[in-house]
N, C-alpha and C. Protein backbone atom coordinates (compact mmCIF):
# COMPACT_ATOMS: atom_id res chain seq x y z
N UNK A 1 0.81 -1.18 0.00
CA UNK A 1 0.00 0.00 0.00
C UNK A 1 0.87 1.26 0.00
N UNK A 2 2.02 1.12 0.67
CA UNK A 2 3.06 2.43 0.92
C UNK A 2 3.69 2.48 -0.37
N UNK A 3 3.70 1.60 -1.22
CA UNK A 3 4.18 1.60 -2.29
C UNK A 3 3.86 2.02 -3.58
N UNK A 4 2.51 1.78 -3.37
CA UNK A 4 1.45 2.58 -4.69
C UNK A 4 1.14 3.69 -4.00
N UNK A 5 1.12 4.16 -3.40
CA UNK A 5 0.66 5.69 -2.27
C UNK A 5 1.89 6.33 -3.09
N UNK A 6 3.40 5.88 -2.70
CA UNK A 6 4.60 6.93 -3.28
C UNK A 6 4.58 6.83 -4.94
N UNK A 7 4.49 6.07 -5.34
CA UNK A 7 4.21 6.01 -7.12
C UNK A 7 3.02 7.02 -7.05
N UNK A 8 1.79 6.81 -6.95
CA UNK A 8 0.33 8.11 -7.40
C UNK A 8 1.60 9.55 -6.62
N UNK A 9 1.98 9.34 -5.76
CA UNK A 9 2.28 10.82 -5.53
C UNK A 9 3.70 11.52 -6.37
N UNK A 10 4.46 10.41 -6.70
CA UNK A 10 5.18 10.71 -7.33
C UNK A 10 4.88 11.37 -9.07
N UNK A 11 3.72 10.51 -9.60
CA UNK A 11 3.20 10.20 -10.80
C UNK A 11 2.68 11.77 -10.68
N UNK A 12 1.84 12.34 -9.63
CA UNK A 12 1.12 13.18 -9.54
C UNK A 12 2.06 14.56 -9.44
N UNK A 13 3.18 14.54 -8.73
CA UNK A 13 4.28 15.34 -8.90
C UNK A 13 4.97 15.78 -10.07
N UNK A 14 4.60 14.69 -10.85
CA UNK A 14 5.39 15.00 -12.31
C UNK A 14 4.76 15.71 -13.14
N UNK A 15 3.12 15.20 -13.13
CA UNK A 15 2.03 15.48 -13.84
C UNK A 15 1.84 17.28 -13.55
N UNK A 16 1.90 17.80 -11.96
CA UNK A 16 1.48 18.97 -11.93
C UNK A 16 3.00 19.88 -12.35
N UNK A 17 4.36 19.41 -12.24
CA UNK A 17 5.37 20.07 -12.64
C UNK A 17 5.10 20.26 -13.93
N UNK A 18 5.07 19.23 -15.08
CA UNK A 18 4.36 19.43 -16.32
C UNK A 18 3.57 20.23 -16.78
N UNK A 19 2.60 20.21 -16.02
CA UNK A 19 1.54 21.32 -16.18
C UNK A 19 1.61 22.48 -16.22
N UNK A 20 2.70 22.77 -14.93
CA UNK A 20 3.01 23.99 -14.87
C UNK A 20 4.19 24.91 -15.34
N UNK A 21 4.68 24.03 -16.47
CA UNK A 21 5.35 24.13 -17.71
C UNK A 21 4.66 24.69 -18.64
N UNK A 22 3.61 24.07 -18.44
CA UNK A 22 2.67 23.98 -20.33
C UNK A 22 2.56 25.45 -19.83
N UNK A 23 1.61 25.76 -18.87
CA UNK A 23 0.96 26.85 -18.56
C UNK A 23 1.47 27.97 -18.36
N UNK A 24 2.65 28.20 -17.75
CA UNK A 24 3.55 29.44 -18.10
C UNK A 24 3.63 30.66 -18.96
N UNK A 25 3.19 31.78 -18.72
CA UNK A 25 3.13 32.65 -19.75
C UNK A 25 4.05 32.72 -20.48
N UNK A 26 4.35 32.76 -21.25
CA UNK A 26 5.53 32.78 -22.21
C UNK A 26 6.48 33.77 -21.80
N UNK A 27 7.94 33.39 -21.55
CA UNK A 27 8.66 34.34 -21.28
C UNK A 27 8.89 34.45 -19.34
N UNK A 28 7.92 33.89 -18.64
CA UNK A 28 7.81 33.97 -17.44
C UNK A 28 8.99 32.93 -16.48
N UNK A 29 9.10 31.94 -17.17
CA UNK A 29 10.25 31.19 -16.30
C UNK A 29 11.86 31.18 -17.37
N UNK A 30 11.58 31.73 -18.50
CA UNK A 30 12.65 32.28 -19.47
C UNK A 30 13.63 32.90 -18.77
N UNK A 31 15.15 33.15 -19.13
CA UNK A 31 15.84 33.64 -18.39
C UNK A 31 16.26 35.06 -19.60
N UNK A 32 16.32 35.88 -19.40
CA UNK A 32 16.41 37.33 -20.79
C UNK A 32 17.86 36.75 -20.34
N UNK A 33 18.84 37.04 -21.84
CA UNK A 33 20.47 37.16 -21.87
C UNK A 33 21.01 38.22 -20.57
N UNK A 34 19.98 39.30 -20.90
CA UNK A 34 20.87 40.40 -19.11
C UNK A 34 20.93 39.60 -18.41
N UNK A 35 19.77 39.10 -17.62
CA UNK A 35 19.81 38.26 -16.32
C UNK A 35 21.13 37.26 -16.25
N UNK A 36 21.24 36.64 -17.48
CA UNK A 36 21.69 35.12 -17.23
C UNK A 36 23.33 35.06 -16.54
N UNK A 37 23.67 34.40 -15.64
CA UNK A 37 24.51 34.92 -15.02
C UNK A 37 25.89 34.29 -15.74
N UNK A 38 25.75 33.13 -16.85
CA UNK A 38 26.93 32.60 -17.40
C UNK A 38 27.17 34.04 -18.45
N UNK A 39 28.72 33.87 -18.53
CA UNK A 39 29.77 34.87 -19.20
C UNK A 39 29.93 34.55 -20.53
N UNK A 40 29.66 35.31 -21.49
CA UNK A 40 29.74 34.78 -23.22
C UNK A 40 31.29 34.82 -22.76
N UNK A 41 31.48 33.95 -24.11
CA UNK A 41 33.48 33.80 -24.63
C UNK A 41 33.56 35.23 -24.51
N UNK A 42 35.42 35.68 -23.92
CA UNK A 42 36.14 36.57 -24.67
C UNK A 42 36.19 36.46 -25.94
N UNK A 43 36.34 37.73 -27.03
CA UNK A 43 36.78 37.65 -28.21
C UNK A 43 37.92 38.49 -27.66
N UNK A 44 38.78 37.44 -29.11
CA UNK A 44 40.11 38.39 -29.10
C UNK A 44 40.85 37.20 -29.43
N UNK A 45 40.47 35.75 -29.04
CA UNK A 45 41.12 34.40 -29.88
C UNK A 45 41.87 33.93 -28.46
N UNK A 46 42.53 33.03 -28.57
CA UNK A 46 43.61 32.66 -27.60
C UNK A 46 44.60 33.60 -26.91
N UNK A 47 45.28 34.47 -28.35
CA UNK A 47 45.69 35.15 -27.20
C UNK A 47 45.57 36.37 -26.48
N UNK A 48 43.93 36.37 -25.89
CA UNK A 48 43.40 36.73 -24.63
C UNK A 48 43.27 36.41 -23.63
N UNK A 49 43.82 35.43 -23.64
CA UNK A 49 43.76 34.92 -22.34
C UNK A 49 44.78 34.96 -21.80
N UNK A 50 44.60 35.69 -20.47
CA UNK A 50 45.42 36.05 -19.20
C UNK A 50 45.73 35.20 -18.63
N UNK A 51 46.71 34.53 -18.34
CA UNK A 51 47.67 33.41 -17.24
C UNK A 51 49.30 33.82 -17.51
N UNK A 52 49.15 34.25 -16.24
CA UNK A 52 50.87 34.70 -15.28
C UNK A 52 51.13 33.67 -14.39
N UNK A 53 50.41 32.07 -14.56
CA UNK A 53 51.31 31.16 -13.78
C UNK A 53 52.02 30.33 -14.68
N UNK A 54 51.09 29.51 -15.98
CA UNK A 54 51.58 28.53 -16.93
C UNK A 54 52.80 29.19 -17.28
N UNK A 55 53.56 28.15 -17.70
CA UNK A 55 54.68 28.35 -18.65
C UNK A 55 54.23 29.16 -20.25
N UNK A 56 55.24 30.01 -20.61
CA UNK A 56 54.30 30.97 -21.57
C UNK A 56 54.66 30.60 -23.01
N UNK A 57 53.64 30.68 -24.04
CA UNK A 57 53.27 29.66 -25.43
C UNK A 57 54.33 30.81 -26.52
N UNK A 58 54.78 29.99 -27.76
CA UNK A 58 55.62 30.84 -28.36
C UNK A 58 55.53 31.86 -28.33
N UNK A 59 54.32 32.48 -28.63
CA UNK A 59 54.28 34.38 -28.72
C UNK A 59 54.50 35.13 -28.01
N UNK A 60 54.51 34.51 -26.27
CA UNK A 60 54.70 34.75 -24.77
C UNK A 60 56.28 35.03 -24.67
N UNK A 61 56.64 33.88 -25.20
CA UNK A 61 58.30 33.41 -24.97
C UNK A 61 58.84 35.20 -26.35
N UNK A 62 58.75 34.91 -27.04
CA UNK A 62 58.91 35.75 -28.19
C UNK A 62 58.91 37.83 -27.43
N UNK A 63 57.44 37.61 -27.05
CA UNK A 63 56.88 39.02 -26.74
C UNK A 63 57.85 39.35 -24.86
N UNK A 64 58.15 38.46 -24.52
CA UNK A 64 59.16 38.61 -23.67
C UNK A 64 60.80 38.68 -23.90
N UNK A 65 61.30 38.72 -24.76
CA UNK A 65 62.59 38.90 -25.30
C UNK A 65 62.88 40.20 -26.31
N UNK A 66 64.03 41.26 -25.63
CA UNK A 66 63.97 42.33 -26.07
C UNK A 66 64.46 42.32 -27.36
N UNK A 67 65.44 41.10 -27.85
CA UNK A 67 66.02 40.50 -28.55
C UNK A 67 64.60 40.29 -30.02
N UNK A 68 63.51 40.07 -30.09
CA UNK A 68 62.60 39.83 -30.58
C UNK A 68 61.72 40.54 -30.93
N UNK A 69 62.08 41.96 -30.65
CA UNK A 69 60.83 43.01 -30.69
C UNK A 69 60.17 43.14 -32.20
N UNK A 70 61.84 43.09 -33.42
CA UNK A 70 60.83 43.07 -34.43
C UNK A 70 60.40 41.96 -35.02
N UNK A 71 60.59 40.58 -35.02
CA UNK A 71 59.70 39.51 -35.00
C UNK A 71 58.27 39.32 -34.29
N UNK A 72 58.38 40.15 -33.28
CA UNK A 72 56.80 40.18 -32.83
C UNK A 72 55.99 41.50 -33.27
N UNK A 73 56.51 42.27 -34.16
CA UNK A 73 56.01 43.33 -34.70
C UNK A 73 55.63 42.65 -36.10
N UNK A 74 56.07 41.55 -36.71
CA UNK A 74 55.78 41.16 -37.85
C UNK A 74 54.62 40.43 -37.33
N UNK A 75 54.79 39.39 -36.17
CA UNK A 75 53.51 38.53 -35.84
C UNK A 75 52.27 38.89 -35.67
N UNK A 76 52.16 40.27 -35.14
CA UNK A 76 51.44 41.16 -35.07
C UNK A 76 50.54 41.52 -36.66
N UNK A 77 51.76 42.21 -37.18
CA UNK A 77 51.17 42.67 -38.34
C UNK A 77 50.73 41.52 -39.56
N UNK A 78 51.26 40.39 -38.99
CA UNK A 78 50.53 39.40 -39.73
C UNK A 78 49.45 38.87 -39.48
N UNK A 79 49.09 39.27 -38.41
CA UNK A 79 47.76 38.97 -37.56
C UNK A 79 47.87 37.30 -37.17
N UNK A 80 49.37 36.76 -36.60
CA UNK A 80 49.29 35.28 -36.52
C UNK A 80 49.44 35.20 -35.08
N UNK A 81 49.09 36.15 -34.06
CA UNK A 81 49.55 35.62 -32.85
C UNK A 81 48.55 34.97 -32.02
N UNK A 82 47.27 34.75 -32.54
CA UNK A 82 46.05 34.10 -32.43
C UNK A 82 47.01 32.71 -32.68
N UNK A 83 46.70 32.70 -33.81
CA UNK A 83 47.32 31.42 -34.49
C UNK A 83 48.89 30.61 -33.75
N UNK A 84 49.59 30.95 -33.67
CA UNK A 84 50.96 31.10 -32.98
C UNK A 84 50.61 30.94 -30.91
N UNK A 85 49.41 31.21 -30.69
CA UNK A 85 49.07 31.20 -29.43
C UNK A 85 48.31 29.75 -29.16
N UNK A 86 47.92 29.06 -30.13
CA UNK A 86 47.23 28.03 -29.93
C UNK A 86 47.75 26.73 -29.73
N UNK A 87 47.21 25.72 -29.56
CA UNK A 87 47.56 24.26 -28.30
C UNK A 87 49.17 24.41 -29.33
N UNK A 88 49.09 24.12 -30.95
CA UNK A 88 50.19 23.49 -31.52
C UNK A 88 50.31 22.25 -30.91
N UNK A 89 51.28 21.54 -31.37
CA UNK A 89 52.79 21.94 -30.80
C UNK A 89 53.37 22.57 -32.23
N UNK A 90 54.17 23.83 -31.95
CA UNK A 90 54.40 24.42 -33.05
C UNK A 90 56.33 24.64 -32.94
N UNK A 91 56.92 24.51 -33.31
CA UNK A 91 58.53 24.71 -33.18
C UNK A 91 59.14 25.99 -33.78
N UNK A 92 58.94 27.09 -33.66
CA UNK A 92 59.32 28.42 -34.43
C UNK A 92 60.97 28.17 -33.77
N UNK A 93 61.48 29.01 -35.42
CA UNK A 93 62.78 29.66 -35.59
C UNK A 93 62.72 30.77 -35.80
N UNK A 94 62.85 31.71 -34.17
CA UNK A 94 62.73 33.23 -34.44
C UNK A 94 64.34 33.51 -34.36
N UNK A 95 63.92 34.25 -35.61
CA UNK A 95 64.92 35.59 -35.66
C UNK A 95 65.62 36.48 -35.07
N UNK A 96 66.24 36.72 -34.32
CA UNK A 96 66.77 38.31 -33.92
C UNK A 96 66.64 39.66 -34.21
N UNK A 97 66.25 40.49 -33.81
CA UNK A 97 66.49 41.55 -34.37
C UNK A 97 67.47 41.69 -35.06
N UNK A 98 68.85 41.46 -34.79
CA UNK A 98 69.77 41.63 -35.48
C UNK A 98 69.51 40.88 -37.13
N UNK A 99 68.95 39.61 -36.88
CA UNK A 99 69.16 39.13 -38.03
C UNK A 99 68.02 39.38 -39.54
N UNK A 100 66.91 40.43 -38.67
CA UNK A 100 66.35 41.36 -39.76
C UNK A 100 66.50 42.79 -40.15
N UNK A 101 67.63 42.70 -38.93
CA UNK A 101 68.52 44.31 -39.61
C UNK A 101 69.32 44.03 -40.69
N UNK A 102 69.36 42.50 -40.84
CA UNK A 102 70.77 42.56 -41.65
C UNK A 102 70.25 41.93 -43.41
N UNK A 103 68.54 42.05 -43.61
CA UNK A 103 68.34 41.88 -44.49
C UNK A 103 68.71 43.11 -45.43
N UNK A 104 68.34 43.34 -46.83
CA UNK A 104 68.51 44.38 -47.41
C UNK A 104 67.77 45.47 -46.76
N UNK A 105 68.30 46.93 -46.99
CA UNK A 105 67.23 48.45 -46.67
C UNK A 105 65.85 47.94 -47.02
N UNK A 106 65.13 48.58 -46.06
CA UNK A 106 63.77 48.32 -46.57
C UNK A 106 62.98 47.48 -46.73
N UNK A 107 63.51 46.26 -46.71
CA UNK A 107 63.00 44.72 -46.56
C UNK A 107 61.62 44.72 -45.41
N UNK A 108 62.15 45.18 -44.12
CA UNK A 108 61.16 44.71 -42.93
C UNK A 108 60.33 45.77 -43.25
N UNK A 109 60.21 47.21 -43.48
CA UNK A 109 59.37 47.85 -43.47
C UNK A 109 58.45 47.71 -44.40
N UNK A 110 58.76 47.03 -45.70
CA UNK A 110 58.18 46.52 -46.51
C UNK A 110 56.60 45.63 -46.66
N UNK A 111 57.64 44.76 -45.61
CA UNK A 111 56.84 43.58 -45.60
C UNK A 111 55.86 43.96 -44.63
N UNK A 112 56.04 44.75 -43.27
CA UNK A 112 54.96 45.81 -42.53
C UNK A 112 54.23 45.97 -42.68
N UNK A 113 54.17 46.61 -44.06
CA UNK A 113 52.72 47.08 -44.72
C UNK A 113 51.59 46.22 -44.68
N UNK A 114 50.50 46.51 -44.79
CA UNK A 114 49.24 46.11 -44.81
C UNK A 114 48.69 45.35 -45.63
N UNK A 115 49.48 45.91 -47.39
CA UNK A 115 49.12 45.45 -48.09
C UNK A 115 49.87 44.08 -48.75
N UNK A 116 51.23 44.19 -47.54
CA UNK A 116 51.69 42.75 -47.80
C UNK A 116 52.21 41.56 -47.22
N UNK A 117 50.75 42.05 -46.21
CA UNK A 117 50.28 41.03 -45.28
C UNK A 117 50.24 39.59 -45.58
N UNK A 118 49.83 39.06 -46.96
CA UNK A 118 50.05 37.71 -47.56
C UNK A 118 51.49 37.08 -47.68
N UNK A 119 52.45 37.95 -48.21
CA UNK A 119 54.12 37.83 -48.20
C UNK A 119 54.19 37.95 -46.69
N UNK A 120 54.43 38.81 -46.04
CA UNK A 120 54.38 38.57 -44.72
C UNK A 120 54.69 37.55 -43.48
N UNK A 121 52.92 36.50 -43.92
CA UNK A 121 52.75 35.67 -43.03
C UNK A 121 53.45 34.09 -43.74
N UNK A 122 53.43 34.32 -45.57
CA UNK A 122 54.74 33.20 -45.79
C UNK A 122 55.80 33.30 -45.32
N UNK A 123 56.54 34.28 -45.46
CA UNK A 123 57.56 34.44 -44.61
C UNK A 123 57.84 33.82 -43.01
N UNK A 124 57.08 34.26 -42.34
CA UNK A 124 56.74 33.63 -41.04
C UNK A 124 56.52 32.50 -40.73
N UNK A 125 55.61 31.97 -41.77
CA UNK A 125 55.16 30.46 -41.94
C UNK A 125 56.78 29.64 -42.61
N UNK A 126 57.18 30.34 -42.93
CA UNK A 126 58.63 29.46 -43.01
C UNK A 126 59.57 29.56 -41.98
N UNK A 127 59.47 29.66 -40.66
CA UNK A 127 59.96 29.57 -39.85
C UNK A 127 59.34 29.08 -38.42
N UNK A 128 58.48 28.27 -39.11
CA UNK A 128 57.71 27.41 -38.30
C UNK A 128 57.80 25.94 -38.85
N UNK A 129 57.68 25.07 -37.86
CA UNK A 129 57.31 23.59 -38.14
C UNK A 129 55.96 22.83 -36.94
N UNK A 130 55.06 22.36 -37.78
CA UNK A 130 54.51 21.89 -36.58
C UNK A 130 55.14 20.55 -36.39
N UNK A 131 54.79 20.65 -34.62
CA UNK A 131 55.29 19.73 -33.94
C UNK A 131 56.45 20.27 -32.75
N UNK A 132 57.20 19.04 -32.47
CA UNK A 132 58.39 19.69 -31.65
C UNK A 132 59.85 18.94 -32.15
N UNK A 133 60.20 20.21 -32.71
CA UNK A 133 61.38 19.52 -33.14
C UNK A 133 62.81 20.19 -32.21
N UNK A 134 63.76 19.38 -31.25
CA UNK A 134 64.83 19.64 -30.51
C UNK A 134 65.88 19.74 -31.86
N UNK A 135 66.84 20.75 -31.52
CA UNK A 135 68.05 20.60 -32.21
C UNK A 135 68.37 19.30 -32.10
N UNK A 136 68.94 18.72 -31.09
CA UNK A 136 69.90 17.52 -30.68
C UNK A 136 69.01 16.42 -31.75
N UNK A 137 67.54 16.70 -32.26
CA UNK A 137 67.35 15.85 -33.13
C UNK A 137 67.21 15.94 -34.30
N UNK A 138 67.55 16.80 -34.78
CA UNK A 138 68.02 17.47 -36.34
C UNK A 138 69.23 17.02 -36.54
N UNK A 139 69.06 16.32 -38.14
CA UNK A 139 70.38 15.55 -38.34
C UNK A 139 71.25 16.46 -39.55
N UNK A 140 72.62 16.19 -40.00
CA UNK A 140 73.33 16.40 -40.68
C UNK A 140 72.75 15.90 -41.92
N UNK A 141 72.53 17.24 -43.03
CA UNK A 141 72.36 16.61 -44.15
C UNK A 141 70.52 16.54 -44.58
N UNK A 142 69.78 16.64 -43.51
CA UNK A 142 68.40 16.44 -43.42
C UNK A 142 67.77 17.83 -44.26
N UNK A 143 66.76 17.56 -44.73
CA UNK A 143 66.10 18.50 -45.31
C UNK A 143 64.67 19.08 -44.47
N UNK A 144 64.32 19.80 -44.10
CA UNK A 144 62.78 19.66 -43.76
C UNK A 144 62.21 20.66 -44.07
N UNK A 145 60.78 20.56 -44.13
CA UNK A 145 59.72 20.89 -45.29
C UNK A 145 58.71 22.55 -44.11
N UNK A 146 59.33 23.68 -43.92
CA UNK A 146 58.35 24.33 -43.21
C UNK A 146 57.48 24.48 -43.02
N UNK A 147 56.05 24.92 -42.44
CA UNK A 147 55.05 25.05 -43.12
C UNK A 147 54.50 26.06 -43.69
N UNK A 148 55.37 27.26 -44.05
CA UNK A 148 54.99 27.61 -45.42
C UNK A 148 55.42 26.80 -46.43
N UNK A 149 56.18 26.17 -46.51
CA UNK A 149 56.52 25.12 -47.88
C UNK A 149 58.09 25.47 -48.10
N UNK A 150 58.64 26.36 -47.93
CA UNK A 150 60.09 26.28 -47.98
C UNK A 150 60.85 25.12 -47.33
N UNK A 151 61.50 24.52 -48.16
CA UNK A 151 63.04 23.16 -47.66
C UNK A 151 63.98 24.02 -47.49
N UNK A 152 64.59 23.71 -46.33
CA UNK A 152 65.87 24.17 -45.41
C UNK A 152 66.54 22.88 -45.05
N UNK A 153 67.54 23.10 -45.53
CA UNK A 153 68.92 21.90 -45.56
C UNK A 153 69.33 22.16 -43.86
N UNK A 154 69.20 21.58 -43.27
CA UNK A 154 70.24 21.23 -42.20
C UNK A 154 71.53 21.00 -42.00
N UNK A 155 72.17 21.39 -40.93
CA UNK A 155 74.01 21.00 -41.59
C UNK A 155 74.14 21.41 -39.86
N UNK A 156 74.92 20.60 -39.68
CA UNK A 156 76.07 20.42 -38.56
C UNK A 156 77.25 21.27 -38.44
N UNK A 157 78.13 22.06 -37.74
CA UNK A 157 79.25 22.52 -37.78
C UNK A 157 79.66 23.34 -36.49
N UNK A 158 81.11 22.61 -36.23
CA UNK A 158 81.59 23.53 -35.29
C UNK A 158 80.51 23.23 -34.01
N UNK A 159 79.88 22.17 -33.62
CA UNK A 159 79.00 21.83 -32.45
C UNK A 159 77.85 22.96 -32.21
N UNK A 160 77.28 23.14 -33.77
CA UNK A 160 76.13 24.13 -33.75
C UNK A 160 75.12 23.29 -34.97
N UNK A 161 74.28 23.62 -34.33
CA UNK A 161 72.88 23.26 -35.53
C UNK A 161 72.58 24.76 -36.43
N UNK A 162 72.72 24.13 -37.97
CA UNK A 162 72.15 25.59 -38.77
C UNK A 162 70.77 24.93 -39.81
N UNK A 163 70.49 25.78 -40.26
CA UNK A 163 69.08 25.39 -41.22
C UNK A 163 69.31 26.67 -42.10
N UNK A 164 70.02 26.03 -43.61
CA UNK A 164 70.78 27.10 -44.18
C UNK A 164 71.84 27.66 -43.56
N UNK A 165 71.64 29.29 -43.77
CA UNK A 165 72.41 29.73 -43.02
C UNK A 165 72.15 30.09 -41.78
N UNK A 166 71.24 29.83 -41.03
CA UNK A 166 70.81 30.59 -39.80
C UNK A 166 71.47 29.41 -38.94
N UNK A 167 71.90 30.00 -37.90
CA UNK A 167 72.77 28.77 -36.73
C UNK A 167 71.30 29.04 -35.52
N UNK A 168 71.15 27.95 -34.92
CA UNK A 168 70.51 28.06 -33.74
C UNK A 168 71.24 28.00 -32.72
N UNK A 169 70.98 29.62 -31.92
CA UNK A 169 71.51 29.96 -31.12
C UNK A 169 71.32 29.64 -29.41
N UNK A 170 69.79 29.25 -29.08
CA UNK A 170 69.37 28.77 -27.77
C UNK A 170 68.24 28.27 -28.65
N UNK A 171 67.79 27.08 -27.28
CA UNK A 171 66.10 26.95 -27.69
C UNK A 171 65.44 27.35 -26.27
N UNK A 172 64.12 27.78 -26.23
CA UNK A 172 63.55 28.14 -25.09
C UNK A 172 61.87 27.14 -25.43
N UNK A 173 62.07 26.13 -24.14
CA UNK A 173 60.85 25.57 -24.13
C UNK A 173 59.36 26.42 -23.99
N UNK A 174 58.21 26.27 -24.25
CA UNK A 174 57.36 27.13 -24.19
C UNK A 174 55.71 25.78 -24.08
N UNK A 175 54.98 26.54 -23.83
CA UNK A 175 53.86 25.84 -23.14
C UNK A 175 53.07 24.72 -24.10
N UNK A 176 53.43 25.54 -25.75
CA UNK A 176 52.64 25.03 -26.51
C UNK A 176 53.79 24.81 -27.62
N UNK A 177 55.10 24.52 -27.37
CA UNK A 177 56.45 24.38 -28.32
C UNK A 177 57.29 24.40 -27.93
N UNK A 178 58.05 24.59 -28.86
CA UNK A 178 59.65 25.01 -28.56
C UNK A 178 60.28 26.13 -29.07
N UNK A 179 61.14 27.26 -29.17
CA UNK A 179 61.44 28.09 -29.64
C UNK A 179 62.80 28.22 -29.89
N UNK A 180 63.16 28.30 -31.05
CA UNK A 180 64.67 28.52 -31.56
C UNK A 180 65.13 29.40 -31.68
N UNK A 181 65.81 29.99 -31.06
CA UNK A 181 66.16 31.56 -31.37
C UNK A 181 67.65 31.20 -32.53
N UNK A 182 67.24 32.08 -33.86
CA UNK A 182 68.39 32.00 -35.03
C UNK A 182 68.89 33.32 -35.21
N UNK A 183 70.23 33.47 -35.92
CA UNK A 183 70.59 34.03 -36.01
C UNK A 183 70.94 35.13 -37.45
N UNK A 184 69.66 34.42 -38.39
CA UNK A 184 68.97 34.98 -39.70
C UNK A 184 67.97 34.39 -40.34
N UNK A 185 67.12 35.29 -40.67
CA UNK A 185 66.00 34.98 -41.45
C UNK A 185 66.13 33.90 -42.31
N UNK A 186 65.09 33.35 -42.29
CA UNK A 186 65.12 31.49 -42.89
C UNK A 186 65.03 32.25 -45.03
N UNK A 187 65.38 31.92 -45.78
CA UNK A 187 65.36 32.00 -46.92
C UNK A 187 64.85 30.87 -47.65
């Protein structure tokens, strides 16, 4: 008897919650977007997001080295630091300042521009590889394929790793890669 008593009352519980669903003026148990207390996404891409504890992702590592200022003025103006901020694993060979002073006059300011934003981000994109690639595992003689599409010969010498002519000078681990700091623009 205690058993069909809690079933009808249960049955009957459901029935008047139901009901008082159907019956609802429209809009009355609705929540308006003001009210609702969950937070839409930031825009602004990945890298908006604020964290000063993780270990920091190439563009972090990059935008922290004074050594790098105009490589992250290109990343910028290529609009890749969204891109460059994400899981990867991405392996960049940044540049030096020095080693885009030492292209021809006019080269970096060039490429600056707005309107050659497409040259630009190939450029850039050839000094990336996805994945994680360590010097110590880059071989003598190896070719590899960037992902802009440029092949860079590898070569050994003097207990330094180069790719072409650029020697890698440190690598700095990073949250979402690795980072090579070179000592000229990848060709």
């Amino acid at each position: 008897m205690k058993k069909q008593l809690l079933q009808v009352l249960t049955i009957a519980g459901f029935i008047s919650l139901f009901g008082a669903c159907q019956n609802a003026p429209e809009g009355e148990n609705a929540q308006s977007p003001a009210e609702s207390t969950e937070q839409a996404p930031a825009s602004g891409g990945q890298s908006a997001i604020s964290d000063d504890v993780s270990q920091p992702n190439v563009v972090k590592v990059a935008i922290g080295s004074k050594d790098h200022t105009t490589l992250v003025k290109a990343v910028q103006a290529a609009e890749l630091v969204d891109a460059l901020s994400n899981n990867g694993p991405f392996t960049v060979f940044a540049p030096t300042n020095a080693a885009f002073d030492a292209l021809p006059p006019g080269t970096v300011e060039t490429l600056l521009k707005p309107e050659n934003k497409d040259k630009l981000q190939n450029v850039l994109y050839n000094h990336v590889l996805v994945g994680v690639f360590k010097a110590e595992s880059l071989q003598d003689g190896q070719t590899i394929t960037m992902f802009g599409g440029a092949k860079v010969k590898v070569s050994l010498k003097d207990g330094k790793v180069y790719l072409g002519n650029s020697a890698i000078l440190a690598s700095v681990p990073a949250s979402n890669g690795l980072v090579h700091v070179v000592d000229a623009v990848l060709q």
